[in-house]
C-alpha atoms as a PDB file:
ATOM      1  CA  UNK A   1      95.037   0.315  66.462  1.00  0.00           C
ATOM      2  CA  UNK A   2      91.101   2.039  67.113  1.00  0.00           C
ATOM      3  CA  UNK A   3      90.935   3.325  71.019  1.00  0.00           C
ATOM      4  CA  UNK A   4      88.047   1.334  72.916  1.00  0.00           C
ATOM      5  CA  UNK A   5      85.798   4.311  72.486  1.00  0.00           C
ATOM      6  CA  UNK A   6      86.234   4.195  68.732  1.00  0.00           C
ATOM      7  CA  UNK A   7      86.054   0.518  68.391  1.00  0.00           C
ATOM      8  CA  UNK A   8      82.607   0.985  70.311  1.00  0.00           C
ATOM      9  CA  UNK A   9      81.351   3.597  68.299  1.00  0.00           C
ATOM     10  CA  UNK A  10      82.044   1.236  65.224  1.00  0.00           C
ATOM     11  CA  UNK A  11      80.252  -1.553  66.108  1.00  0.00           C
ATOM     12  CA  UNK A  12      77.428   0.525  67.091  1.00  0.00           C
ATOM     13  CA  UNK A  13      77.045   1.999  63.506  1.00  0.00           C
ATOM     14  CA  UNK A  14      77.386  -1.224  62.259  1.00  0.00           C
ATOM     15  CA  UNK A  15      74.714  -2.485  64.548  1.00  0.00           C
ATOM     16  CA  UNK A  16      72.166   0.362  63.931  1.00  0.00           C
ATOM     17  CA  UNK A  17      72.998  -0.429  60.067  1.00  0.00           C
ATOM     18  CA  UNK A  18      72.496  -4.311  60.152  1.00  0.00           C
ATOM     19  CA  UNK A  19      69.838  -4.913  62.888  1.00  0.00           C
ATOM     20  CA  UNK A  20      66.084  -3.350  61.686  1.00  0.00           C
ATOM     21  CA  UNK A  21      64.772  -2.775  65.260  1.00  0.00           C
ATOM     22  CA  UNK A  22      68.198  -1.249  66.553  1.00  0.00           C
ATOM     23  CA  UNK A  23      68.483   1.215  63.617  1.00  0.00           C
ATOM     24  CA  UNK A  24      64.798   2.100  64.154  1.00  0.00           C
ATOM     25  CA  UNK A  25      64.435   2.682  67.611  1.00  0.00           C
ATOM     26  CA  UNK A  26      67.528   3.593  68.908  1.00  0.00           C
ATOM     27  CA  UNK A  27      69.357   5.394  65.916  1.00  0.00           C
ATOM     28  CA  UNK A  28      70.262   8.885  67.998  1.00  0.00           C
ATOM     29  CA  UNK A  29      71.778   6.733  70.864  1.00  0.00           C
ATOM     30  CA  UNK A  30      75.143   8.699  71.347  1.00  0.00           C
ATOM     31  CA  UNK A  31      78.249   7.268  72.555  1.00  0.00           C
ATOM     32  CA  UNK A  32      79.519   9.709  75.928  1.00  0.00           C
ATOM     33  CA  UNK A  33      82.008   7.612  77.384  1.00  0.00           C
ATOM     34  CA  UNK A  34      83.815   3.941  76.935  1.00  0.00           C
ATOM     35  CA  UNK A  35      86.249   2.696  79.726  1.00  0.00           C
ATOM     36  CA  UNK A  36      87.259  -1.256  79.964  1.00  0.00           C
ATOM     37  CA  UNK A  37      83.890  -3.176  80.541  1.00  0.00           C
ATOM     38  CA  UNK A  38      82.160   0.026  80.571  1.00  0.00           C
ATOM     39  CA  UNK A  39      79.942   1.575  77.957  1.00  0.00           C
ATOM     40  CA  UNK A  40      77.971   4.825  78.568  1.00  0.00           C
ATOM     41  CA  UNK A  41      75.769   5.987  76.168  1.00  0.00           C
ATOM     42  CA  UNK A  42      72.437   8.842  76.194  1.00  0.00           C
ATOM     43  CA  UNK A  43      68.773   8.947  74.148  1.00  0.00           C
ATOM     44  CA  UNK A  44      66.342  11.820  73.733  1.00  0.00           C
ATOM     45  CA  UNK A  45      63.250   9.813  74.076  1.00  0.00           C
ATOM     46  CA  UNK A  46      60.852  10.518  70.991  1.00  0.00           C
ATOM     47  CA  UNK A  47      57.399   9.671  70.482  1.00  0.00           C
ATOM     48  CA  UNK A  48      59.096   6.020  68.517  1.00  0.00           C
ATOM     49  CA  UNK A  49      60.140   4.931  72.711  1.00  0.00           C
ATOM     50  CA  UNK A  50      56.927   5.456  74.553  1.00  0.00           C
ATOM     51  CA  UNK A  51      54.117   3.214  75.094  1.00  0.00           C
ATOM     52  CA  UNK A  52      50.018   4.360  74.418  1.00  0.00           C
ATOM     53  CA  UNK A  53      50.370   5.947  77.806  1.00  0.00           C
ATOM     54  CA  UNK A  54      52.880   8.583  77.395  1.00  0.00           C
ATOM     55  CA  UNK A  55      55.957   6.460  78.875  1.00  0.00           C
ATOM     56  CA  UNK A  56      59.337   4.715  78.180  1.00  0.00           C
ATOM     57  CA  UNK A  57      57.768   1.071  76.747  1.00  0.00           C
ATOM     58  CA  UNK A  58      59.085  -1.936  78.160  1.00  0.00           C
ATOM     59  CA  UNK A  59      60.116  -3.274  74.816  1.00  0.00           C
ATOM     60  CA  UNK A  60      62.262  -0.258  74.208  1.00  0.00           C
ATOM     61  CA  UNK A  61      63.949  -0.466  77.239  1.00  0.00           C
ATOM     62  CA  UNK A  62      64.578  -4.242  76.448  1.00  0.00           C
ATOM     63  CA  UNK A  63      65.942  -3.353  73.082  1.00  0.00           C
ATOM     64  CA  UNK A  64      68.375  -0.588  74.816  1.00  0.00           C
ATOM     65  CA  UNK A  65      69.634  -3.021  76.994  1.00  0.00           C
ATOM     66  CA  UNK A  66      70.074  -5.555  74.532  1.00  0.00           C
ATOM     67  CA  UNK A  67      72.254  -3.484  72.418  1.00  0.00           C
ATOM     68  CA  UNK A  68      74.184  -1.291  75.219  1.00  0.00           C
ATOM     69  CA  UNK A  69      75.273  -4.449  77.080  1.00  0.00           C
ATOM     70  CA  UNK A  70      76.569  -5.761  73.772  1.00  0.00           C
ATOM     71  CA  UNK A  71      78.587  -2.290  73.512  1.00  0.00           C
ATOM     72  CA  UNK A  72      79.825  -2.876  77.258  1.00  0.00           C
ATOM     73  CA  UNK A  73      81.129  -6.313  76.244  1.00  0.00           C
ATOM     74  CA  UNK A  74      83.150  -5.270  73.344  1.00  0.00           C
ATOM     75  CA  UNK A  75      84.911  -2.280  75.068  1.00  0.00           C
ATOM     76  CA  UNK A  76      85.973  -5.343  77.209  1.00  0.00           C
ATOM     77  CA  UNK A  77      88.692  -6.713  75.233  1.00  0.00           C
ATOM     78  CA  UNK A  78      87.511  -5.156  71.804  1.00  0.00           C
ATOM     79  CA  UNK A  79      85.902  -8.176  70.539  1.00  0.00           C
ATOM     80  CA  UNK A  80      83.467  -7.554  66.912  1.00  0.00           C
ATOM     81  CA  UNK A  81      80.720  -9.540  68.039  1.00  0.00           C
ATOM     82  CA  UNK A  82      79.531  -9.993  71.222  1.00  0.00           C
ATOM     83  CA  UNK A  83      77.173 -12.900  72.001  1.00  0.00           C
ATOM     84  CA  UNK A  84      73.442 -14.249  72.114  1.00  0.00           C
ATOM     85  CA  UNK A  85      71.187 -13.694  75.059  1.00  0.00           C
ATOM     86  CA  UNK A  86      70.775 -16.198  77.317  1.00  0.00           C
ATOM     87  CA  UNK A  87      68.814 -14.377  80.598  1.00  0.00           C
ATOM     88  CA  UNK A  88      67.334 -10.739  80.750  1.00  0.00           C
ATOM     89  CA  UNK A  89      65.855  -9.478  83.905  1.00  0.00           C
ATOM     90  CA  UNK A  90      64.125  -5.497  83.797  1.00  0.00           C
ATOM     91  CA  UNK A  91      63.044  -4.215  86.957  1.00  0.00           C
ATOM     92  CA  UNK A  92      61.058  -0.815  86.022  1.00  0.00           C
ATOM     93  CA  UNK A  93      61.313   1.754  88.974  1.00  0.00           C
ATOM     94  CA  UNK A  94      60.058   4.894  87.161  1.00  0.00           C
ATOM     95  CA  UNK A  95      59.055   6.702  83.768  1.00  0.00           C
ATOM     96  CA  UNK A  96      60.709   8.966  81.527  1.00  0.00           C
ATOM     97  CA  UNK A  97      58.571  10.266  78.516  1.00  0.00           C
ATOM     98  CA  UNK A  98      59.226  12.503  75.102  1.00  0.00           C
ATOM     99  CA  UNK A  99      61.847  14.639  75.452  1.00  0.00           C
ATOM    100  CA  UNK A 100      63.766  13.581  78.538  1.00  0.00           C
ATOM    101  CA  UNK A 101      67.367  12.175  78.308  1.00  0.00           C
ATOM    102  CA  UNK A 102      68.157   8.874  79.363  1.00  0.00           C
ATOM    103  CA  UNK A 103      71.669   7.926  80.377  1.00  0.00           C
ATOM    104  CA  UNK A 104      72.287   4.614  79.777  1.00  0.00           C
ATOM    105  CA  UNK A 105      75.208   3.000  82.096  1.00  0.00           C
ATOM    106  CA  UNK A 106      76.068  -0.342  80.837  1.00  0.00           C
ATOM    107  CA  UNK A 107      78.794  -2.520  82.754  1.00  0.00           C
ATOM    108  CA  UNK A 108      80.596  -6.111  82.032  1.00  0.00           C
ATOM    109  CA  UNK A 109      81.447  -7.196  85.284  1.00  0.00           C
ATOM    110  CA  UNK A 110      82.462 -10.130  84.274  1.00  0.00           C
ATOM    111  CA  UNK A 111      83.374 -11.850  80.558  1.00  0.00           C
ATOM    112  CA  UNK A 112      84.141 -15.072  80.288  1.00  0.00           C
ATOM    113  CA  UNK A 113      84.938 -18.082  78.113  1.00  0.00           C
ATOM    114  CA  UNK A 114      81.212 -18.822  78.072  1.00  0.00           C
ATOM    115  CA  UNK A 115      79.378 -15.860  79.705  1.00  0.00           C
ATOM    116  CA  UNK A 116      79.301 -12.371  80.345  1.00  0.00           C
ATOM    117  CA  UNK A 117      77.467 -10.590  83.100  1.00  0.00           C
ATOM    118  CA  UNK A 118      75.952  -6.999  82.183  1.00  0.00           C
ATOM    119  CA  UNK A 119      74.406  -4.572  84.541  1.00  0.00           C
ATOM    120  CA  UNK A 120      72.937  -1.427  83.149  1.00  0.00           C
ATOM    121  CA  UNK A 121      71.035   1.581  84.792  1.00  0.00           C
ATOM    122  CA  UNK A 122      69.080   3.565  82.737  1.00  0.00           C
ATOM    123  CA  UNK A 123      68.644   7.142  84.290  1.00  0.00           C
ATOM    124  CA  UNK A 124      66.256  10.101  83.174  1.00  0.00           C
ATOM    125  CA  UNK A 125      68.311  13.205  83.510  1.00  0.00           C
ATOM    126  CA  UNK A 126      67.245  15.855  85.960  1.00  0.00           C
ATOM    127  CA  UNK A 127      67.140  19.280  85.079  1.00  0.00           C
ATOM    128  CA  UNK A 128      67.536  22.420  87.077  1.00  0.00           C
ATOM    129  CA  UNK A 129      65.839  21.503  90.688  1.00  0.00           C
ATOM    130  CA  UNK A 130      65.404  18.201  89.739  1.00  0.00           C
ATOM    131  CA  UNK A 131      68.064  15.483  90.122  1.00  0.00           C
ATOM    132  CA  UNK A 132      68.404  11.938  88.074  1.00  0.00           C
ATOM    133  CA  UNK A 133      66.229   9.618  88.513  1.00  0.00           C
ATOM    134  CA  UNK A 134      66.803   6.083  87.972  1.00  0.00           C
ATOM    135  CA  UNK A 135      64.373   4.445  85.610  1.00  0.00           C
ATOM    136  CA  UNK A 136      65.006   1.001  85.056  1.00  0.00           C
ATOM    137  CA  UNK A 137      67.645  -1.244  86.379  1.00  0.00           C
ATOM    138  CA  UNK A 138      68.648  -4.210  84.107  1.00  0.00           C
ATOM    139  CA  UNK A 139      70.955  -7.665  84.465  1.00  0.00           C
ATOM    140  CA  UNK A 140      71.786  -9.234  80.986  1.00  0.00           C
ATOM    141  CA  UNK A 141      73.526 -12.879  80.368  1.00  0.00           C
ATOM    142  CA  UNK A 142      75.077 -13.087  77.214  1.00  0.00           C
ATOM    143  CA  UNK A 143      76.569 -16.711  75.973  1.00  0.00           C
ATOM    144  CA  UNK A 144      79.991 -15.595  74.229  1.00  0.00           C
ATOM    145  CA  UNK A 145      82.063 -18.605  73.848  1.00  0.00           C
ATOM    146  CA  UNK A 146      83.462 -17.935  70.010  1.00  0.00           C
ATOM    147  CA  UNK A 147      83.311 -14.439  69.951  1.00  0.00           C
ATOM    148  CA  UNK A 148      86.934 -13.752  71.430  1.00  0.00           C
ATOM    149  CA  UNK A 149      88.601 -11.381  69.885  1.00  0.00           C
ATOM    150  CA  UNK A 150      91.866 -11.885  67.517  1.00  0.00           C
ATOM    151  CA  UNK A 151      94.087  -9.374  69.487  1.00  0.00           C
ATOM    152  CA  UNK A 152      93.169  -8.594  72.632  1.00  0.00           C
ATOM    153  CA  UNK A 153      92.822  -4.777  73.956  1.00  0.00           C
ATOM    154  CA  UNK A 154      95.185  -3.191  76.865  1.00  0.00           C
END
């Protein structure tokens, strides 16, 4: 039987492979750490995530989100697919441009029959002097009633 973390790392492969958008703009998200409704993951902004001004755009932190809680969900019980949106809510606190590192910290704190409840916190990492900074905070409802996996993870 795959550990969470490699059951996670599948099913991101497979979602960079199938999904145009994910494989485009987020194909160098790495995998750091997978717990039991917990999915952490990092991205090296490149000139493909920022907006005409220079910053992290919206839509790519949208798309992160959308994928990473998807990751959180199946390190839950190990389930292979893991839902359709139903609510998304971004609240943008700061920026992060080319060539910082975003940590992406993506929790299930709750799945369901029906729903789950993500939380993620996207934070630029600080370098020398500078500490993390928290970027943009995100809550994601995902409908998952038939997505339960066949054997559930311990």
């Amino acid at each position: 039987m795959e550990s969470r973390t490699q059951h996670v790392e599948a099913l991101l492969q497979r979602l960079l492979a199938n999904s145009p958008i994910y494989g485009f703009t987020l194909s160098t998200l790495e995998v750091v750490s997978v717990t039991r409704g917990v999915a952490t993951t990092r991205l090296r902004l490149t000139e493909r995530h920022v907006n005409s001004m220079g910053g992290l755009h919206g839509a790519v932190s949208a798309t992160i989100v959308d994928l990473t809680t998807g990751l959180a969900i199946a390190s839950w019980d190990g389930r292979q697919t893991t839902g359709a949106s139903v609510d998304m809510h971004l609240s943008y606190l700061s920026s992060a441009r080319v060539g910082d590192v975003l940590r992406i910290e993506t929790t299930a704190e709750r799945v369901g029959g029906t729903l789950a409840f993500v939380t993620v916190r996207m934070v630029k990492e600080g370098d020398g002097d500078k500490g993390d900074e928290v970027v943009t905070l995100a809550q994601h409802t995902k409908y998952v009633k038939g997505t339960e996996p066949a054997v559930v993870q311990r």
